[in-house]
C-alpha atoms as a PDB file:
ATOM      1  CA  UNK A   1     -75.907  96.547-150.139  1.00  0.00           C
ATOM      2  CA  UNK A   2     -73.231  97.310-147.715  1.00  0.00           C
ATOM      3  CA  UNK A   3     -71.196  94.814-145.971  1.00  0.00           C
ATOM      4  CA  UNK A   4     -72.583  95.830-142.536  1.00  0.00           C
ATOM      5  CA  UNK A   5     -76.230  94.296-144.082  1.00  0.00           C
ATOM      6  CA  UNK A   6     -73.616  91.058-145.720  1.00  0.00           C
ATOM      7  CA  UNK A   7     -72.917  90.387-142.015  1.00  0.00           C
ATOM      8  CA  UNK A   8     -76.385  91.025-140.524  1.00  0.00           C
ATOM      9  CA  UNK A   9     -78.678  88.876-142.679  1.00  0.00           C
ATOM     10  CA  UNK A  10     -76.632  85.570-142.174  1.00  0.00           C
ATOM     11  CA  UNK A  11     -77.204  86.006-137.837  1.00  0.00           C
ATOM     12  CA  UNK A  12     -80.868  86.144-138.469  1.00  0.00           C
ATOM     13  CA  UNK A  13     -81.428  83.484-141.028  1.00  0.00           C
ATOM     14  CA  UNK A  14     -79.168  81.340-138.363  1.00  0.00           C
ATOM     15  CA  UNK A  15     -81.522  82.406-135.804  1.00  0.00           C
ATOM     16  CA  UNK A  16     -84.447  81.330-137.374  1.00  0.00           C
ATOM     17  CA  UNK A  17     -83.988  79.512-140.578  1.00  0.00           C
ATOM     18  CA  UNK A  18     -87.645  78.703-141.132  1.00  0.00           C
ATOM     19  CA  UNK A  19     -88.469  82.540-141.812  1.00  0.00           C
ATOM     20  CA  UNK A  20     -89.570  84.089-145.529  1.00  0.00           C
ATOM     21  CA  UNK A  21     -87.211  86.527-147.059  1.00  0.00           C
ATOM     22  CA  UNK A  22     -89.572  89.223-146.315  1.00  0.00           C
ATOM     23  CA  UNK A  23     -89.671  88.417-142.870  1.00  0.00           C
ATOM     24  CA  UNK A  24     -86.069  88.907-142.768  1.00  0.00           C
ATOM     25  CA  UNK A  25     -86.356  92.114-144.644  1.00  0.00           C
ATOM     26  CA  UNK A  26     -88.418  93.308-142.371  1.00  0.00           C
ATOM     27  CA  UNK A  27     -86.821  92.905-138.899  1.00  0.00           C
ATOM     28  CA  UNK A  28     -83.589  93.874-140.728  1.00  0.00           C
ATOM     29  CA  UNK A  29     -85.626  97.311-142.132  1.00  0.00           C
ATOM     30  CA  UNK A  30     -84.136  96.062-145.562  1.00  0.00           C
ATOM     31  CA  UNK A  31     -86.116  95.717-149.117  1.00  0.00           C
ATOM     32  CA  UNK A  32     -87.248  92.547-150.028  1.00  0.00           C
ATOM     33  CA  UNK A  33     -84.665  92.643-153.254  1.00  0.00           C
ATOM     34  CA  UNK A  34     -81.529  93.667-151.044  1.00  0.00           C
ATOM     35  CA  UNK A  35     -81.868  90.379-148.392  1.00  0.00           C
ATOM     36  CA  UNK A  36     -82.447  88.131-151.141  1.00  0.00           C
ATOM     37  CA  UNK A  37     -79.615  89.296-153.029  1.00  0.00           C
ATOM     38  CA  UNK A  38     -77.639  88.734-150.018  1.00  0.00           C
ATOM     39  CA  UNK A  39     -79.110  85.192-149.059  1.00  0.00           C
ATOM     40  CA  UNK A  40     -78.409  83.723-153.003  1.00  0.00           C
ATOM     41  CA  UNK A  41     -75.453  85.792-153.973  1.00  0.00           C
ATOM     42  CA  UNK A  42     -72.809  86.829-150.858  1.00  0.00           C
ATOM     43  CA  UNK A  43     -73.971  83.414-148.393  1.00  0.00           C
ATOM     44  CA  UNK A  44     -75.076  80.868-151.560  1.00  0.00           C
ATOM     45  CA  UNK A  45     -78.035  80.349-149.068  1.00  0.00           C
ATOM     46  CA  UNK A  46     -81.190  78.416-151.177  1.00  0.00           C
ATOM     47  CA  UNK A  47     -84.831  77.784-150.051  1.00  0.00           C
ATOM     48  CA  UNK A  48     -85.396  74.155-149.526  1.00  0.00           C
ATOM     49  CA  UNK A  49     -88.679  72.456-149.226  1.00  0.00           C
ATOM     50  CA  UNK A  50     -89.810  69.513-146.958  1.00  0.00           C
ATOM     51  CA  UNK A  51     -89.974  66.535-149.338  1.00  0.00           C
ATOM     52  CA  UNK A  52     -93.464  63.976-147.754  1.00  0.00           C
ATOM     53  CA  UNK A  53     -92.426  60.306-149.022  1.00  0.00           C
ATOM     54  CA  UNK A  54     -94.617  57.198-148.214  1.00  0.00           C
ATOM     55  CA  UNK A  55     -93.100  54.966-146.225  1.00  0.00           C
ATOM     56  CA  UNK A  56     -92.927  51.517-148.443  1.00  0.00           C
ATOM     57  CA  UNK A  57     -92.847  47.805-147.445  1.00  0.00           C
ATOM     58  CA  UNK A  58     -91.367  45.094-149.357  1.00  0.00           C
ATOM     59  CA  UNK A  59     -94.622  43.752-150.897  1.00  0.00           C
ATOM     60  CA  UNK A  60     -95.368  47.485-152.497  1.00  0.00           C
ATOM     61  CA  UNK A  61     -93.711  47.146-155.755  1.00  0.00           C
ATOM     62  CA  UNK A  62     -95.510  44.213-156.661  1.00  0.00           C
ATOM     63  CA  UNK A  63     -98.815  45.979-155.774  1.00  0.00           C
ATOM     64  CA  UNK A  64     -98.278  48.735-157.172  1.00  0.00           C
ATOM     65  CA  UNK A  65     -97.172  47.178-160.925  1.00  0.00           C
ATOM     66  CA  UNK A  66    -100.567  45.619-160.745  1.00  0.00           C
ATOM     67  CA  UNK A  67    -102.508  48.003-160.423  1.00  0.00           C
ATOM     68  CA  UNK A  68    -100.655  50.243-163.349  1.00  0.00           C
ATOM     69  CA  UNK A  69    -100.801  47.430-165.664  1.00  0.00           C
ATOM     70  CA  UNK A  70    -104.746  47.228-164.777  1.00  0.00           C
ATOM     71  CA  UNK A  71    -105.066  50.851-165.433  1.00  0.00           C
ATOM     72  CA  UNK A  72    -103.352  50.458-168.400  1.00  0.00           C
ATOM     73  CA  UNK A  73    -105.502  47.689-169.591  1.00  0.00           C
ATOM     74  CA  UNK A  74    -108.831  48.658-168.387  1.00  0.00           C
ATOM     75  CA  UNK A  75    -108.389  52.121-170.567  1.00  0.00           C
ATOM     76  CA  UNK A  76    -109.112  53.039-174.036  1.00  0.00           C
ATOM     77  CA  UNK A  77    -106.141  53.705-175.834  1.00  0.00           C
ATOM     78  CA  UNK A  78    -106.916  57.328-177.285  1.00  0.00           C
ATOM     79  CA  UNK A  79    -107.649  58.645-174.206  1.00  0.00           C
ATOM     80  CA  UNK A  80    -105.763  61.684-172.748  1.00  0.00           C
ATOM     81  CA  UNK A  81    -104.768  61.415-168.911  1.00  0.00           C
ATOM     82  CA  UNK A  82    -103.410  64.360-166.772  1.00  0.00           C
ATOM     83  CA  UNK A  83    -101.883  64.145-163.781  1.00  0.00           C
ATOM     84  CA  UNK A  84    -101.407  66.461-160.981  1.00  0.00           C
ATOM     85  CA  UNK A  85     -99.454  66.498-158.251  1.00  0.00           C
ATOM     86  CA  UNK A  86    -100.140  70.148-157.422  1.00  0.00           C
ATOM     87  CA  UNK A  87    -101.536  69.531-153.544  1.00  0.00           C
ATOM     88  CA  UNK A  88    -100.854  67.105-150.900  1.00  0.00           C
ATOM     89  CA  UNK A  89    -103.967  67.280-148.440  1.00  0.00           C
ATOM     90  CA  UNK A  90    -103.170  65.000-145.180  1.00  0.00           C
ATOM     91  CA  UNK A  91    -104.989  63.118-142.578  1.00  0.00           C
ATOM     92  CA  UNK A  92    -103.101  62.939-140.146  1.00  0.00           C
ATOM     93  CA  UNK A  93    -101.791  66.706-139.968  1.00  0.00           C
ATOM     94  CA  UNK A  94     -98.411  66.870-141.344  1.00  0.00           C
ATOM     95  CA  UNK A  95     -97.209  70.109-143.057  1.00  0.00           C
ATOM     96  CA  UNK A  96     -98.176  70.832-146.631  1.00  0.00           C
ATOM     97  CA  UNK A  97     -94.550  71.149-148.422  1.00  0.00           C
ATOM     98  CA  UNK A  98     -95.319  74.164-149.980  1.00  0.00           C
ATOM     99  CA  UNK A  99     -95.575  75.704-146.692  1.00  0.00           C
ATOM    100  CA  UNK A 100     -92.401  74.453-145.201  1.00  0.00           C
ATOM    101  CA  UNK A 101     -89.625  75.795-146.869  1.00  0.00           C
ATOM    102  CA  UNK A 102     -86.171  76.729-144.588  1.00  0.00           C
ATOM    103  CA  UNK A 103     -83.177  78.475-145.533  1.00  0.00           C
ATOM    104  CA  UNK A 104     -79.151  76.405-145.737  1.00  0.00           C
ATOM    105  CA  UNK A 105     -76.311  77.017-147.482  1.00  0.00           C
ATOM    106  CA  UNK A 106     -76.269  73.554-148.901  1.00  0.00           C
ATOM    107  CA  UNK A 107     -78.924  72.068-151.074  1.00  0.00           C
ATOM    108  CA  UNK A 108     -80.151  69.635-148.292  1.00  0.00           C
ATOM    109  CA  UNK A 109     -83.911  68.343-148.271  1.00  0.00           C
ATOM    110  CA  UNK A 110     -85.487  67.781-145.203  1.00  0.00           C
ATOM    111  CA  UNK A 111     -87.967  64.295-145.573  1.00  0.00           C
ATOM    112  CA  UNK A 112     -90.248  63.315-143.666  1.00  0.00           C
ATOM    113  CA  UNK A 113     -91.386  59.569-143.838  1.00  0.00           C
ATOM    114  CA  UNK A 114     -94.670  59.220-143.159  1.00  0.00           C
ATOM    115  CA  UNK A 115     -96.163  55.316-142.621  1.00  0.00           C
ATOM    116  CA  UNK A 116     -99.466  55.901-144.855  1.00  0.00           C
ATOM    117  CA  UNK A 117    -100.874  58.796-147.157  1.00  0.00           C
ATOM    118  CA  UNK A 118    -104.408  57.226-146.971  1.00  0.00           C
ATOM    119  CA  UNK A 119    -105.944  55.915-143.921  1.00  0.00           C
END
């Protein structure tokens, strides 16, 4: 890691901050290892994720407490429940988080409010 390569990563990630490490490594003809060393250690830089959050209107709390305390009184109490929030699958085309990820040098997250999940 020389600091020729210190001052050459940060001009592409400003570039284009919504590029994968590897993609950096390889316009820079750098390993993989050596840019992300850089990006975390010399510029502090972080991956950050788009964070999808429901847009919510004032009646929605109340709504919503119903229907947990009917799910909690409709089921039988030795029951085990799991619950995954593994995948977010859209209607109406917006990006799956796990796919939008950007480089910053501050721990920033990027939201996007959409007005309904379900349609």
């Amino acid at each position: 890691m020389t600091p020729e390569n210190v001052e050459r990563v940060p001009k592409v990630v400003l570039k284009s901050p919504k590029r994968s490490a590897c993609k950096y490594a390889t316009a820079l003809q750098l390993s993989d290892r050596t840019v992300r060393r850089i990006l975390h250690e010399d510029l502090k830089f972080h991956p950050n994720k788009l964070a999808v959050e429901q847009k919510l209107n004032t009646g929605d709390f109340l709504t919503r407490k119903r229907a947990c305390e009917a799910f909690v009184e409709n089921f039988p109490g030795d029951a085990v429940v799991f619950f995954s929030d593994e995948e977010h699958f859209h209607l109406s085309g917006c990006a799956n988080k796990q796919n939008m990820q950007y480089w910053s040098g501050t721990c920033d997250c990027l939201v996007r409010v959409i007005q309904n999940l379900h349609y």
